[in-house]
N, C-alpha and C. Protein backbone atom coordinates (compact mmCIF):
# COMPACT_ATOMS: atom_id res chain seq x y z
N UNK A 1 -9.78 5.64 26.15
CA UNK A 1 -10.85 5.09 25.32
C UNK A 1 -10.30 4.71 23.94
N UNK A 2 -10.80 3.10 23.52
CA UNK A 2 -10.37 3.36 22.13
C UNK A 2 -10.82 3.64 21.29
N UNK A 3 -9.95 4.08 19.77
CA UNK A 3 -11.04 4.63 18.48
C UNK A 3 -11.53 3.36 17.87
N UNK A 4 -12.47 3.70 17.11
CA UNK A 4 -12.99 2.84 16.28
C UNK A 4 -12.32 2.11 15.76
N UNK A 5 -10.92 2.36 14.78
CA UNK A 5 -9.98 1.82 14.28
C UNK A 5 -9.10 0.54 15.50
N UNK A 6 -9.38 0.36 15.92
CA UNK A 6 -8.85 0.27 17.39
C UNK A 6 -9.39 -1.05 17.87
N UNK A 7 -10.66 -0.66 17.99
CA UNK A 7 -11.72 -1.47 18.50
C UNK A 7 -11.67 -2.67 17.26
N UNK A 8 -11.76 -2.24 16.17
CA UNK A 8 -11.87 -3.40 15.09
C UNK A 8 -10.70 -3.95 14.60
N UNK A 9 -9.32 -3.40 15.12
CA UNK A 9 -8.28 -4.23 15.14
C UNK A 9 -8.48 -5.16 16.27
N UNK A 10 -9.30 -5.01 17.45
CA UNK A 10 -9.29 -5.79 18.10
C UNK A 10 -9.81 -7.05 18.18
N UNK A 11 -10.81 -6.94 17.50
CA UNK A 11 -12.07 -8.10 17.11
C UNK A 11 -12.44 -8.12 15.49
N UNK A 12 -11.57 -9.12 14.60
CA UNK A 12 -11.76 -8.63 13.20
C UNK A 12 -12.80 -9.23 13.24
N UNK A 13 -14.09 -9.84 13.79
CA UNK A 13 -15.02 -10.29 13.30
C UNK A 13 -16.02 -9.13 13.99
N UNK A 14 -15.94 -8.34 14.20
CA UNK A 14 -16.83 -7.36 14.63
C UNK A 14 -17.51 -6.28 13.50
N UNK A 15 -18.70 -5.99 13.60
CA UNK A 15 -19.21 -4.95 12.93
C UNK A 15 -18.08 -3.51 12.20
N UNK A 16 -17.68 -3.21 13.12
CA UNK A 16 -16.86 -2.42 13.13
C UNK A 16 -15.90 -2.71 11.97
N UNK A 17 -15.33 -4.07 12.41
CA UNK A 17 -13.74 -4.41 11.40
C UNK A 17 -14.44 -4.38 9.73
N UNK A 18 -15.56 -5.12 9.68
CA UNK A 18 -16.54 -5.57 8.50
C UNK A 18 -16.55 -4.61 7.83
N UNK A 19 -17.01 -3.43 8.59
CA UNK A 19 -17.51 -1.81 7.44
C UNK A 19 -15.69 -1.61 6.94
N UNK A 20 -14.89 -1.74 7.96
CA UNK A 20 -13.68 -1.38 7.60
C UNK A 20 -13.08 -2.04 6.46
N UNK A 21 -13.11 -2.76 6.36
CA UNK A 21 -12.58 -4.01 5.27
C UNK A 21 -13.52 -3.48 3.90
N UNK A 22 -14.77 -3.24 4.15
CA UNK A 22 -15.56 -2.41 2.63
C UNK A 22 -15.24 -1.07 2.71
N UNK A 23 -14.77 -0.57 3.59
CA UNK A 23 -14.58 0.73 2.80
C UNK A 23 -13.16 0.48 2.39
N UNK A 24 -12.00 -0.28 2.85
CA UNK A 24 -10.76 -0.28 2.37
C UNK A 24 -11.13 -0.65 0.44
N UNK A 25 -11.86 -1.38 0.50
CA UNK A 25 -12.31 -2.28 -1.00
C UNK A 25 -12.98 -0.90 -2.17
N UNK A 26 -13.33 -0.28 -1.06
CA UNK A 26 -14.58 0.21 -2.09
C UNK A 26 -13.87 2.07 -2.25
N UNK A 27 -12.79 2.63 -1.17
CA UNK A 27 -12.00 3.80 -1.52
C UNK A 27 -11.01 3.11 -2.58
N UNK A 28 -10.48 1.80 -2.59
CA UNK A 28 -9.27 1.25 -3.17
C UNK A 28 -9.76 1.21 -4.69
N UNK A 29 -11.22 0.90 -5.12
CA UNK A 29 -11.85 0.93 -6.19
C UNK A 29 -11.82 2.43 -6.99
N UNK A 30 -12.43 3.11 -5.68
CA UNK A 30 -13.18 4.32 -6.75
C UNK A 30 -12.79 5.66 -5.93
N UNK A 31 -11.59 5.83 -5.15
CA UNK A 31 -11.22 7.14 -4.47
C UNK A 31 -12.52 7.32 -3.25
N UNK A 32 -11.86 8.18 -2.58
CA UNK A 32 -12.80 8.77 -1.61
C UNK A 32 -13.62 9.79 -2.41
N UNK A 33 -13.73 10.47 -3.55
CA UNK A 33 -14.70 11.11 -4.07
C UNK A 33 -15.46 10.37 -4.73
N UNK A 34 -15.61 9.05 -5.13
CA UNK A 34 -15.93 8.36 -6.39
C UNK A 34 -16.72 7.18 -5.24
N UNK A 35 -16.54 7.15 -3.43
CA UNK A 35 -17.21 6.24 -2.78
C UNK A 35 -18.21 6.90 -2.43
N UNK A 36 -19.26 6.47 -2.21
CA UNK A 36 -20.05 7.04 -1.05
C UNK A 36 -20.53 5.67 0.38
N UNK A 37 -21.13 6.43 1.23
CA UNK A 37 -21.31 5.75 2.33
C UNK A 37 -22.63 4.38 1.56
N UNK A 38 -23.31 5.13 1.09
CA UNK A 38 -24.34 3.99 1.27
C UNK A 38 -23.32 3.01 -0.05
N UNK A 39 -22.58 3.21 -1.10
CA UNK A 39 -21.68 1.80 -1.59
C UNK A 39 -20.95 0.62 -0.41
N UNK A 40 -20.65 1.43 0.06
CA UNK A 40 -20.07 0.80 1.70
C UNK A 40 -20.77 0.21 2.50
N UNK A 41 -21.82 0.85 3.16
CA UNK A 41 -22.63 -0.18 3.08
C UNK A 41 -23.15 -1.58 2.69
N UNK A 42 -23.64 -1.54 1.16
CA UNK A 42 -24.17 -1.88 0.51
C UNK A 42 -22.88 -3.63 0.44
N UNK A 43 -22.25 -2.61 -0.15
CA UNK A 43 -21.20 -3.74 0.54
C UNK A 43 -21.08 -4.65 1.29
N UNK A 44 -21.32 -4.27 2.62
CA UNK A 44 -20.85 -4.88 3.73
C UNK A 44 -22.12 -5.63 4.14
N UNK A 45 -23.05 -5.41 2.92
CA UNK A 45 -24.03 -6.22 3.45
C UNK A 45 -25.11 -5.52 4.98
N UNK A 46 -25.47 -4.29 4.80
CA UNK A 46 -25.96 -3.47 5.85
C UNK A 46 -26.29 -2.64 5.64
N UNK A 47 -27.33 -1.81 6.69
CA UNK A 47 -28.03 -0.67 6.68
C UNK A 47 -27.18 0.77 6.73
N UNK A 48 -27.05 1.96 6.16
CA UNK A 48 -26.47 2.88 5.93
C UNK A 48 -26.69 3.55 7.44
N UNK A 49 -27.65 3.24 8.46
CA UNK A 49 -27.25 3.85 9.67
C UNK A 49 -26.72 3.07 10.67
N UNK A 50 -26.17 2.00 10.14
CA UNK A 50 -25.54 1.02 11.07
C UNK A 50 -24.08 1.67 10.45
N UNK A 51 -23.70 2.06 9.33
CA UNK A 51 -22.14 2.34 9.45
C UNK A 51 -22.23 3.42 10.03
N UNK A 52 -23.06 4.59 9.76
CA UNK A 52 -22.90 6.12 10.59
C UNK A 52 -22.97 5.74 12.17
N UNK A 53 -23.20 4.62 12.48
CA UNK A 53 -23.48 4.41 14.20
C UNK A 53 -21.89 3.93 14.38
N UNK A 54 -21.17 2.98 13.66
CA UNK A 54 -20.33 2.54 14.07
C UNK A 54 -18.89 3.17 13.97
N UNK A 55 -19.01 4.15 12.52
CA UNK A 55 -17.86 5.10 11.94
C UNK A 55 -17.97 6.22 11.78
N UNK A 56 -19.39 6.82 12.00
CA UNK A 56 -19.37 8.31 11.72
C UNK A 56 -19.46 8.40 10.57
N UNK A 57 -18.63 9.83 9.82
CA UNK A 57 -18.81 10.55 8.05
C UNK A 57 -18.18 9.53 7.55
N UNK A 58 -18.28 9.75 6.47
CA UNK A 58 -17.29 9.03 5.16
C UNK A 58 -16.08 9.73 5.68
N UNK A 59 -15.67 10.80 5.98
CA UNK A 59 -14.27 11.23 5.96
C UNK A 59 -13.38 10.54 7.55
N UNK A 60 -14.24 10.41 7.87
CA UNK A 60 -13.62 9.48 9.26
C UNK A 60 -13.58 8.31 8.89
N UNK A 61 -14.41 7.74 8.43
CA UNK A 61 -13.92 6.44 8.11
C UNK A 61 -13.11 6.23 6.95
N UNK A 62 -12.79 7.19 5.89
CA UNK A 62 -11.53 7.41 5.02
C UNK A 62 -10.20 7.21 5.61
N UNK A 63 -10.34 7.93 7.03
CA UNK A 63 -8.99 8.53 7.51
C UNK A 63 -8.46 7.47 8.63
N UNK A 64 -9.40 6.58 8.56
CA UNK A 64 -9.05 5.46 9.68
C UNK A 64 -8.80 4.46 8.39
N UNK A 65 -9.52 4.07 6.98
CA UNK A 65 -8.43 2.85 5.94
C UNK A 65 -7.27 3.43 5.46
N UNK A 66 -6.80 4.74 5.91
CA UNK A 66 -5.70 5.45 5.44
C UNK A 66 -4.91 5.19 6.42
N UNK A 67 -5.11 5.57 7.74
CA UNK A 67 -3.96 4.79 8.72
C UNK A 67 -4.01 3.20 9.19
N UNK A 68 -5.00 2.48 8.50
CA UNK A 68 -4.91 0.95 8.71
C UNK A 68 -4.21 0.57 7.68
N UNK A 69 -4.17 1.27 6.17
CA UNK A 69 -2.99 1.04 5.11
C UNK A 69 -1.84 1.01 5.73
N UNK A 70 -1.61 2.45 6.24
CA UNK A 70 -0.05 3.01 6.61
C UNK A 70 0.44 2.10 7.21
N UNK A 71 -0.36 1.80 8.42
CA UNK A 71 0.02 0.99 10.11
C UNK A 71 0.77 -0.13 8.79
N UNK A 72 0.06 -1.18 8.39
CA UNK A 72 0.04 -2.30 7.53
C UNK A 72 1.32 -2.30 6.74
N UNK A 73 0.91 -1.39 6.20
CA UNK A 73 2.60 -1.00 5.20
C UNK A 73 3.63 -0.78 6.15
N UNK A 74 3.73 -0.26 6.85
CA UNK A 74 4.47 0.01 7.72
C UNK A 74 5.37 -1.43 8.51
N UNK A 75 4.71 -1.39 8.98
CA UNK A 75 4.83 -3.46 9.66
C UNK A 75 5.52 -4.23 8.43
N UNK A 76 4.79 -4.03 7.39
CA UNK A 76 5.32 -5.37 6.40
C UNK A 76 6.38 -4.85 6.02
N UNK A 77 6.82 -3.58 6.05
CA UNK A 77 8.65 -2.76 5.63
C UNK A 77 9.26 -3.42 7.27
N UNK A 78 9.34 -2.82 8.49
CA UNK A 78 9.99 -3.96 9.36
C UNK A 78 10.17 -5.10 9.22
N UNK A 79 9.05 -6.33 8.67
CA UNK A 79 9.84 -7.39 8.71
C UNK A 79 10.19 -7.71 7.81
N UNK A 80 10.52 -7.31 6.46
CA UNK A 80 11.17 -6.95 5.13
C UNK A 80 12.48 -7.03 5.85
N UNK A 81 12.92 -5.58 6.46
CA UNK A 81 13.87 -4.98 6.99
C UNK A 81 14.73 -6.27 7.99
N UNK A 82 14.09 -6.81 8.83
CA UNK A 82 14.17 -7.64 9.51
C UNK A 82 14.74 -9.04 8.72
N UNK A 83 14.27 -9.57 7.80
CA UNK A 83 14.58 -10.53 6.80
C UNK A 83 15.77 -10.31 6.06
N UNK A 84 15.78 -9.14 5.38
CA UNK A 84 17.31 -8.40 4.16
C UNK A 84 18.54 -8.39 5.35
N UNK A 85 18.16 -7.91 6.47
CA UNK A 85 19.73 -7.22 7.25
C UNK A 85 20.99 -8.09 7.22
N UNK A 86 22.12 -7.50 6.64
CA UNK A 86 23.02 -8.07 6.35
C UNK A 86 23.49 -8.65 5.65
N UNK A 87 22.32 -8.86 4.10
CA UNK A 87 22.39 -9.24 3.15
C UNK A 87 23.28 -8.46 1.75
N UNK A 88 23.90 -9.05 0.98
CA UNK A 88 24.19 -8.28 0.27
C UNK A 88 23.23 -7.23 -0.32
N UNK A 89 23.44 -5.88 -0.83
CA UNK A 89 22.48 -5.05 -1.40
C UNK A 89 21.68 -5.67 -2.57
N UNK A 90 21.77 -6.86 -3.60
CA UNK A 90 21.16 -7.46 -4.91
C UNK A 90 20.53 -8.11 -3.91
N UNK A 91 21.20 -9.13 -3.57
CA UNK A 91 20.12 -9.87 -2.32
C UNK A 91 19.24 -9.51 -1.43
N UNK A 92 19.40 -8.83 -1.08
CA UNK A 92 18.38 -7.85 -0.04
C UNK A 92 17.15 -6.96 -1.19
N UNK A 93 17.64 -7.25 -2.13
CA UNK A 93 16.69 -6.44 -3.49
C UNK A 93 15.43 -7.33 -4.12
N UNK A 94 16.26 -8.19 -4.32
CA UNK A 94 15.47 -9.57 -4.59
C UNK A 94 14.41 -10.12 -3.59
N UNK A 95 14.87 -10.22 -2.04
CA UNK A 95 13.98 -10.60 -1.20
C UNK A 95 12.83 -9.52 -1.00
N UNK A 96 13.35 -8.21 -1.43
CA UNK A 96 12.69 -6.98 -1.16
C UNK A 96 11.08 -7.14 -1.70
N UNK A 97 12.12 -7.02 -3.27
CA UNK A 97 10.89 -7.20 -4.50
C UNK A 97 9.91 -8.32 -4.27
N UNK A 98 10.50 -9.30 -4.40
CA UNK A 98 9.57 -10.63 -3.74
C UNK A 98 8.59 -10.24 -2.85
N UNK A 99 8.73 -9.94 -1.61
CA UNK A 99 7.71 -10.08 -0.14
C UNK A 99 7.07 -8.95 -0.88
N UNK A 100 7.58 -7.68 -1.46
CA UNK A 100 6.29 -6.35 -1.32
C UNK A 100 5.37 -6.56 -2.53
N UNK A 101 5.95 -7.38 -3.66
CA UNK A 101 5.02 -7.57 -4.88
C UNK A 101 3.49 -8.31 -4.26
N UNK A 102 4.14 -9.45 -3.48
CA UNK A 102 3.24 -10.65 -2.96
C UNK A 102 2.44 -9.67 -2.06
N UNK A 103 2.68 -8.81 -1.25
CA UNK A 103 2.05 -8.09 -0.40
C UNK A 103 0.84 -7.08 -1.37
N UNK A 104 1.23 -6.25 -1.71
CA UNK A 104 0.60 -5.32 -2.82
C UNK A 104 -0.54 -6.14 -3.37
N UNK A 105 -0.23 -6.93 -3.76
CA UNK A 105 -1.10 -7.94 -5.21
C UNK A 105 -2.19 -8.47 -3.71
N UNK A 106 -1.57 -8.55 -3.07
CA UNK A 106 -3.07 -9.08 -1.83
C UNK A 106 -3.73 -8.13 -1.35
N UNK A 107 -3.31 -6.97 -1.62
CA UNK A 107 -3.71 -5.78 -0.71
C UNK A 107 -3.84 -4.76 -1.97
N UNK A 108 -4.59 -4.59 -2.84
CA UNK A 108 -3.96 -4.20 -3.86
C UNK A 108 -5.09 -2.06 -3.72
N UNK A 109 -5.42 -2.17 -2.50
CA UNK A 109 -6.18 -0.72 -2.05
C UNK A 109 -5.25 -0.09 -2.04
N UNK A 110 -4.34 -0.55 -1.51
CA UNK A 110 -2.92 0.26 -1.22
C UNK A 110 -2.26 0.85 -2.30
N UNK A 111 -1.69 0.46 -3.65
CA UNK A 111 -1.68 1.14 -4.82
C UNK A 111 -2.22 1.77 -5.19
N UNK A 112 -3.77 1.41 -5.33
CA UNK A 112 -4.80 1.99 -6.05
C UNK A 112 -4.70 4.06 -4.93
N UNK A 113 -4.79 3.60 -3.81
CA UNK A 113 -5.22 4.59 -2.92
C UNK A 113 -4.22 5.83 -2.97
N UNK A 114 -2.47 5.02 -3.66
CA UNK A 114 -1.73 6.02 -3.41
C UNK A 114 -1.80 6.59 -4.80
N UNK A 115 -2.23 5.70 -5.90
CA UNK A 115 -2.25 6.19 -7.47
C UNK A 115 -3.07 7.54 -7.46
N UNK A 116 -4.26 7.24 -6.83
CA UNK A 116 -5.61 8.22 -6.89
C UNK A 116 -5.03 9.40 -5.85
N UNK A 117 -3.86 9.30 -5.43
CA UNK A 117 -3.45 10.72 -4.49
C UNK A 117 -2.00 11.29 -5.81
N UNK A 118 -1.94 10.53 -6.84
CA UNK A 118 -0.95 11.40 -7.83
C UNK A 118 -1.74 11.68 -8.37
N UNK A 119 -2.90 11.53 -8.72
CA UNK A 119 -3.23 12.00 -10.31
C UNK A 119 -5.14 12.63 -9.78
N UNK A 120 -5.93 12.79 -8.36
CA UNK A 120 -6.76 13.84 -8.33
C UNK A 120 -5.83 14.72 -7.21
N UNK A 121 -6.73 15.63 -6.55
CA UNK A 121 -6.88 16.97 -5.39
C UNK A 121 -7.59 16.42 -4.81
N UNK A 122 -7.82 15.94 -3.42
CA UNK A 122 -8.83 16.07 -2.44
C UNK A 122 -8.49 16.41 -1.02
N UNK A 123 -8.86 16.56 -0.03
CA UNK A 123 -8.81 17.32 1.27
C UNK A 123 -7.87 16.58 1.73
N UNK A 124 -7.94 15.17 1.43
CA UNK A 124 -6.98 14.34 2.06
C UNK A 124 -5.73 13.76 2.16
N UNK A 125 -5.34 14.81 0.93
CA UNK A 125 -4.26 14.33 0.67
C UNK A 125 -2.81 14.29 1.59
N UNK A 126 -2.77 14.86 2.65
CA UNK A 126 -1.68 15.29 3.42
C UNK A 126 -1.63 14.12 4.20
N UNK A 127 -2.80 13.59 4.55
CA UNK A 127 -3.03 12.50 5.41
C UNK A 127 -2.11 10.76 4.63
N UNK A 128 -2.30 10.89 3.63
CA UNK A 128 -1.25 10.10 2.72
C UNK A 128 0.05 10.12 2.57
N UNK A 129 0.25 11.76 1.55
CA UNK A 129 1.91 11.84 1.95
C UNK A 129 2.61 12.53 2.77
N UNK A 130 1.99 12.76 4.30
CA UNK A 130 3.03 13.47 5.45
C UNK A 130 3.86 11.80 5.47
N UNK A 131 3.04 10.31 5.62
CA UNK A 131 4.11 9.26 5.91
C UNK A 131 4.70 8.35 4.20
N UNK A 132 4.25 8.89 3.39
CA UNK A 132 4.85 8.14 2.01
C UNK A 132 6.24 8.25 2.11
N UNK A 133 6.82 9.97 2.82
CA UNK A 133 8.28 10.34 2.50
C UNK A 133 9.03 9.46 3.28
N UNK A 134 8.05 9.16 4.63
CA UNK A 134 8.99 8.31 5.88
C UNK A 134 9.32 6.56 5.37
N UNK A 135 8.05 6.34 4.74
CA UNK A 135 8.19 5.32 3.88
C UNK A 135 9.53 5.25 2.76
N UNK A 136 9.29 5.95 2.32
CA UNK A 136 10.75 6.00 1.18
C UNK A 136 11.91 6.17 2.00
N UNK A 137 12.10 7.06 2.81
CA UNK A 137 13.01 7.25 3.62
C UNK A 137 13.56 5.69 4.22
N UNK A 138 12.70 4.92 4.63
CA UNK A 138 13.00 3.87 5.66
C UNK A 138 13.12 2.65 4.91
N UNK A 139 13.09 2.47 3.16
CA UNK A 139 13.13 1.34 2.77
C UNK A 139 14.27 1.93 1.97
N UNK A 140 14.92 2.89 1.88
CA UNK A 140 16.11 3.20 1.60
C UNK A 140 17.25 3.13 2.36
N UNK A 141 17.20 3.27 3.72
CA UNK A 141 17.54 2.78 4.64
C UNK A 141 18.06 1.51 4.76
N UNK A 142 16.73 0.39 4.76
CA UNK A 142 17.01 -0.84 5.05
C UNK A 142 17.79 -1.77 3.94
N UNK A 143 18.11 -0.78 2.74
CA UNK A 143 18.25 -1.26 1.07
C UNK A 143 19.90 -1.13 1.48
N UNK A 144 20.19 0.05 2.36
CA UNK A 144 21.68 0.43 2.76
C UNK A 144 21.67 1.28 1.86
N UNK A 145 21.14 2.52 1.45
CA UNK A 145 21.27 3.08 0.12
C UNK A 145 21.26 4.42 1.39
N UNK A 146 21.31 5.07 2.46
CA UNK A 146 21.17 5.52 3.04
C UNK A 146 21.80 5.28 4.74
N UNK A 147 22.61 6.09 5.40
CA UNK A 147 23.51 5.55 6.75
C UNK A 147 22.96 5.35 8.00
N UNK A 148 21.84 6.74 7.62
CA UNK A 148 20.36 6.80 8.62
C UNK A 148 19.34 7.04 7.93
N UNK A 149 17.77 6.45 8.76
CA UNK A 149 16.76 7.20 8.07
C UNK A 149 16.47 8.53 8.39
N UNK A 150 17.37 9.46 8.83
CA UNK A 150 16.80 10.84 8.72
C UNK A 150 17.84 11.66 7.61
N UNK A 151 18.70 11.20 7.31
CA UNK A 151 19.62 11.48 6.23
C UNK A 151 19.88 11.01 5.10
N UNK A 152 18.60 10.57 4.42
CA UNK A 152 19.15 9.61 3.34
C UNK A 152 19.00 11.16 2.00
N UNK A 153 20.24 10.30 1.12
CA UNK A 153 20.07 11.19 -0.04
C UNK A 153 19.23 11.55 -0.94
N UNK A 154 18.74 12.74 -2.05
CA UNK A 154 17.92 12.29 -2.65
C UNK A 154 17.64 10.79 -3.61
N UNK A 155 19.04 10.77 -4.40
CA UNK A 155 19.47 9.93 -4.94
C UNK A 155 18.73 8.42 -4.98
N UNK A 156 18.67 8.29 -3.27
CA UNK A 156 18.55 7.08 -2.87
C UNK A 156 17.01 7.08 -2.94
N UNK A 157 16.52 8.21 -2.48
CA UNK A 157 14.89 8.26 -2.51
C UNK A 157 14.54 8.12 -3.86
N UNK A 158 15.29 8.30 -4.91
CA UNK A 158 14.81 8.52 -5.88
C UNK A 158 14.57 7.19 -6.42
N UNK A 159 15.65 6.02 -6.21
CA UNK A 159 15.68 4.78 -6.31
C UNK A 159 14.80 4.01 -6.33
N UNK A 160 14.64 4.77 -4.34
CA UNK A 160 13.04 3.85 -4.10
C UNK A 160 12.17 3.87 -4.78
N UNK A 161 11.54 5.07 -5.40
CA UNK A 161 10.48 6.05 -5.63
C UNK A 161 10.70 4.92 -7.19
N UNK A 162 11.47 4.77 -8.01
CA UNK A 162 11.39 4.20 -8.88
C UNK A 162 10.84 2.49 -9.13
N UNK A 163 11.32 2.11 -7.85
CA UNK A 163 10.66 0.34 -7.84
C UNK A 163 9.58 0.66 -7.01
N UNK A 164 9.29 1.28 -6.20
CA UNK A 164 7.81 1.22 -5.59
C UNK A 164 6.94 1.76 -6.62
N UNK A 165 7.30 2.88 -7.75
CA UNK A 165 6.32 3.82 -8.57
C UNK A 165 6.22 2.27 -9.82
N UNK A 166 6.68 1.21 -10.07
CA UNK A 166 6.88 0.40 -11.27
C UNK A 166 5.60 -0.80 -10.69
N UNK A 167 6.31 -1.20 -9.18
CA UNK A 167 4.98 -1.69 -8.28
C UNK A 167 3.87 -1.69 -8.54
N UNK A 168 3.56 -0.26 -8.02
CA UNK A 168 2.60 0.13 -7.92
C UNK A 168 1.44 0.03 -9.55
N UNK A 169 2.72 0.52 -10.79
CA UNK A 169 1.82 0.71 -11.40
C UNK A 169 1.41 -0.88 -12.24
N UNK A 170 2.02 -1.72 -12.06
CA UNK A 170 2.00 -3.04 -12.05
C UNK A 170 0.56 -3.37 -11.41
N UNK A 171 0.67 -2.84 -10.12
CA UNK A 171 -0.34 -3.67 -9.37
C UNK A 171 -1.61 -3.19 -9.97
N UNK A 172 -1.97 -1.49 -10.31
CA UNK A 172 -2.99 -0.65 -10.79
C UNK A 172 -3.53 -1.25 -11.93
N UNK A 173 -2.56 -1.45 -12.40
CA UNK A 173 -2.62 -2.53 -13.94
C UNK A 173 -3.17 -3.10 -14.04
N UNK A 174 -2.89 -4.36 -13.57
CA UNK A 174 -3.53 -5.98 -13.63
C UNK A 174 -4.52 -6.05 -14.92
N UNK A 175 -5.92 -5.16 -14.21
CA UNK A 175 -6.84 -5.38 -14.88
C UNK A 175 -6.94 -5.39 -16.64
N UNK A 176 -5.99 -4.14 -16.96
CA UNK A 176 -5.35 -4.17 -18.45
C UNK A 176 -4.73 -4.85 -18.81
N UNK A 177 -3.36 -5.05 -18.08
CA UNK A 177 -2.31 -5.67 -18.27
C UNK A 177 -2.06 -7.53 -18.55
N UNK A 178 -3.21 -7.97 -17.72
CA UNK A 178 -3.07 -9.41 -17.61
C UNK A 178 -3.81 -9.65 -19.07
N UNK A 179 -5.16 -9.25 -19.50
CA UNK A 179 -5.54 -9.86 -20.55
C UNK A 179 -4.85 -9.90 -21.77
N UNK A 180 -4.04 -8.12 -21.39
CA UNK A 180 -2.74 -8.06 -23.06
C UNK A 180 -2.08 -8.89 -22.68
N UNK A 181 -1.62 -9.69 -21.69
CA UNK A 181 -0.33 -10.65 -21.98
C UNK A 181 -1.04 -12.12 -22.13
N UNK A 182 -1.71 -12.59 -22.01
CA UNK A 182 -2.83 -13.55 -21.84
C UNK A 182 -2.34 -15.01 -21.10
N UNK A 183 -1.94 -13.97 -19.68
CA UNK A 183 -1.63 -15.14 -18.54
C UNK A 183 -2.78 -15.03 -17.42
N UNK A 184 -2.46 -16.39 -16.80
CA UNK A 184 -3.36 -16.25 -15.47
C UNK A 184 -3.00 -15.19 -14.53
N UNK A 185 -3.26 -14.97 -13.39
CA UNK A 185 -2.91 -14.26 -12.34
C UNK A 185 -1.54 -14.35 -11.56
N UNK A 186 -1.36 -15.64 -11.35
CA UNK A 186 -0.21 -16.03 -10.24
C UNK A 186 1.11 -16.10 -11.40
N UNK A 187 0.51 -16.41 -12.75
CA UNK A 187 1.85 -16.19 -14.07
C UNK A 187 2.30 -14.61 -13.87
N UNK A 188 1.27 -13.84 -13.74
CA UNK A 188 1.50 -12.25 -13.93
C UNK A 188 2.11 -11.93 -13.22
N UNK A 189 1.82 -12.04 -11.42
CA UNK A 189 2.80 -11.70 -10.09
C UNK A 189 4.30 -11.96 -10.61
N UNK A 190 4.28 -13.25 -10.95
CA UNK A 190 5.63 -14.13 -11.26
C UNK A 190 6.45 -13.39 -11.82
N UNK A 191 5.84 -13.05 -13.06
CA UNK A 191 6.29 -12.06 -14.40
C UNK A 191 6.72 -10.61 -13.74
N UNK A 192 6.00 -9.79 -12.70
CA UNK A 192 6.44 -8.95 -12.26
C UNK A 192 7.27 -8.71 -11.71
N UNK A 193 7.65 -9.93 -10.68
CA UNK A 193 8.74 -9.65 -9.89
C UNK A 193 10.19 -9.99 -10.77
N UNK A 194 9.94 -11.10 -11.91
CA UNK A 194 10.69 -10.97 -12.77
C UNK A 194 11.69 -10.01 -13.19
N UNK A 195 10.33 -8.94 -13.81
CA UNK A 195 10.94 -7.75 -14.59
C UNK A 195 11.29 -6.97 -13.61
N UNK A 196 10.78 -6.53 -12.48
CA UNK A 196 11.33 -5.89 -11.78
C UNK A 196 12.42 -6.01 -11.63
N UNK A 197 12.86 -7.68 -11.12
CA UNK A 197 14.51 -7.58 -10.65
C UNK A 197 15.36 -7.05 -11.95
N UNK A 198 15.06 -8.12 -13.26
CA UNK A 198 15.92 -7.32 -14.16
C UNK A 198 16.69 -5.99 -14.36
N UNK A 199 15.20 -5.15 -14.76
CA UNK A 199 15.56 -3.42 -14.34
C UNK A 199 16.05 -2.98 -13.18
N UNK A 200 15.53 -3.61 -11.96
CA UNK A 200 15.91 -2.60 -10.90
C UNK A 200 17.20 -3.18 -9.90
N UNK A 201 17.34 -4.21 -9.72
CA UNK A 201 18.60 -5.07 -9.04
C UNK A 201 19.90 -4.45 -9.17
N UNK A 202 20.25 -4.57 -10.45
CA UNK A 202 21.38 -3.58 -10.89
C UNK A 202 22.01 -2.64 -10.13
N UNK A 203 20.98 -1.88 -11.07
CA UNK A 203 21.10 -0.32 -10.69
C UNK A 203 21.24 0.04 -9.01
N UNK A 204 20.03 -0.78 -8.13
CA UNK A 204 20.41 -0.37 -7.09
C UNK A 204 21.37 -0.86 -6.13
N UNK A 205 22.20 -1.43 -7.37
CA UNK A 205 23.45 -2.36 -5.96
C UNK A 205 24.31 -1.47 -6.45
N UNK A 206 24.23 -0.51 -7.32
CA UNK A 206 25.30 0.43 -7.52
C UNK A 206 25.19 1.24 -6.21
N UNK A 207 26.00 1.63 -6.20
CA UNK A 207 26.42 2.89 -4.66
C UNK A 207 26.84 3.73 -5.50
C-alpha cells in the first residue's frame, strides 16, 4: 500500500500533493511549532477536515515535507555529483555552488526548515539530522575532499558545513539582505554565488 507521501508524488495535481506543497510553504515560513493545521489549510485553499482526511496530524504531515525535502535534496546532490565527476576540485566547486544556490533560492523551505532545527528544540528534530550528516558526508565525497562516503574526514565535513552553513544563511536572508543591498532578486542570487566562489573555491581546492 502506498503512503500518502507516495500517492502525491504520484499525481502532483491531486489533493493530496496540494496540502503537501502548503504545508512545505507554510513549516518553511514559521517552523512546525509556529504552523498549525488550519494555516495549511487555509492555504491550500480548503476545509481543515479535508487535510485531516487526506494527511492525518500536523506531525505526519511534518514528517512526510521533511522526507519530500530530504528525498529532493538528495536527488539534486546525485546529479550535482553526476555533472562535477572528474572535474578539477575549483571546477567541480564552481558548478557545485552554481546548481545548489539556484536550487535553494527555488526551494527556499529547505534552508529555512534546517535554520529552525539550529536555533529551536522540537520532537523532530532527529528526523532532520539522522540524514544532514549523510548529506555532508556525500557532497564531500563528490567535492573529492573525502576517498569514500563512509570515511570522510572531519576536516572535509567541516568544509562542507561551511559553504552549505553561508548558503543557507544567504538564502534565510533574502528578505533582509536584498533591500540593504538595493538589488533585484536574480542580481542577489548572482551576487551570491559570486561571493561564495570567492571565499570558498580556494580554500576547498586545497587538500
Amino acid at each position: 500500500m502506498m503512503t500518502p507521501l507516495e500517492k502525491a508524488r504520484k499525481d502532483p495535481n491531486s489533493m493530496k500533493a496540494k496540502i503537501l506543497s502548503s504545508a512545505r510553504k507554510q513549516f518553511g515560513e514559521y517552523g512546525f511549532h509556529g504552523t498549525t493545521t488550519r494555516m495549511i489549510a487555509k492555504h491550500a485553499g480548503i476545509d481543515i477536515s479535508t487535510l485531516y482526511y487526506h494527511w492525518g496530524e500536523k506531525s505526519e504531515l511534518y514528517e512526510a515535507v521533511i522526507l519530500d525535502i530530504n528525498d529532493g535534496l538528495q536527488a539534486k546532490l546525485i546529479e550535482v555529483e553526476k555533472k562535477v565527476k572528474g572535474l578539477p576540485l575549483a571546477e567541480r566547486m564552481e558548478i557545485a555552488i552554481d546548481r545548489m544556490v539556484d536550487y535553494l533560492f527555488d526551494y527556499p523551505e529547505i534552508a529555512n526548515l534546517t535554520m529552525f532545527q539550529y536555533f529551536t528544540r522540537t520532537r523532530h528534530e532527529i528526523s532532520v539530522d539522522s540524514r544532514l550528516s549523510d548529506f555532508i558526508s556525500n557532497i564531500a565525497f563528490s567535492m573529492g575532499l573525502a576517498d569514500d562516503r563512509e570515511t570522510v574526514p572531519t576536516e572535509a565535513k567541516m568544509k562542507v558545513l561551511a559553504v552549505t552553513n553561508s548558503i543557507y544563511n544567504f538564502v534565510t536572508g533574502e528578505r533582509l539582505f536584498m533591500p540593504m543591498l538595493t538589488v533585484g532578486r536574480r542580481a542577489y542570487i548572482d551576487q551570491v554565488k559570486e561571493t561564495l566562489k570567492f571565499y570558498h573555491v580556494a580554500p576547498y581546492a586545497v587538500r
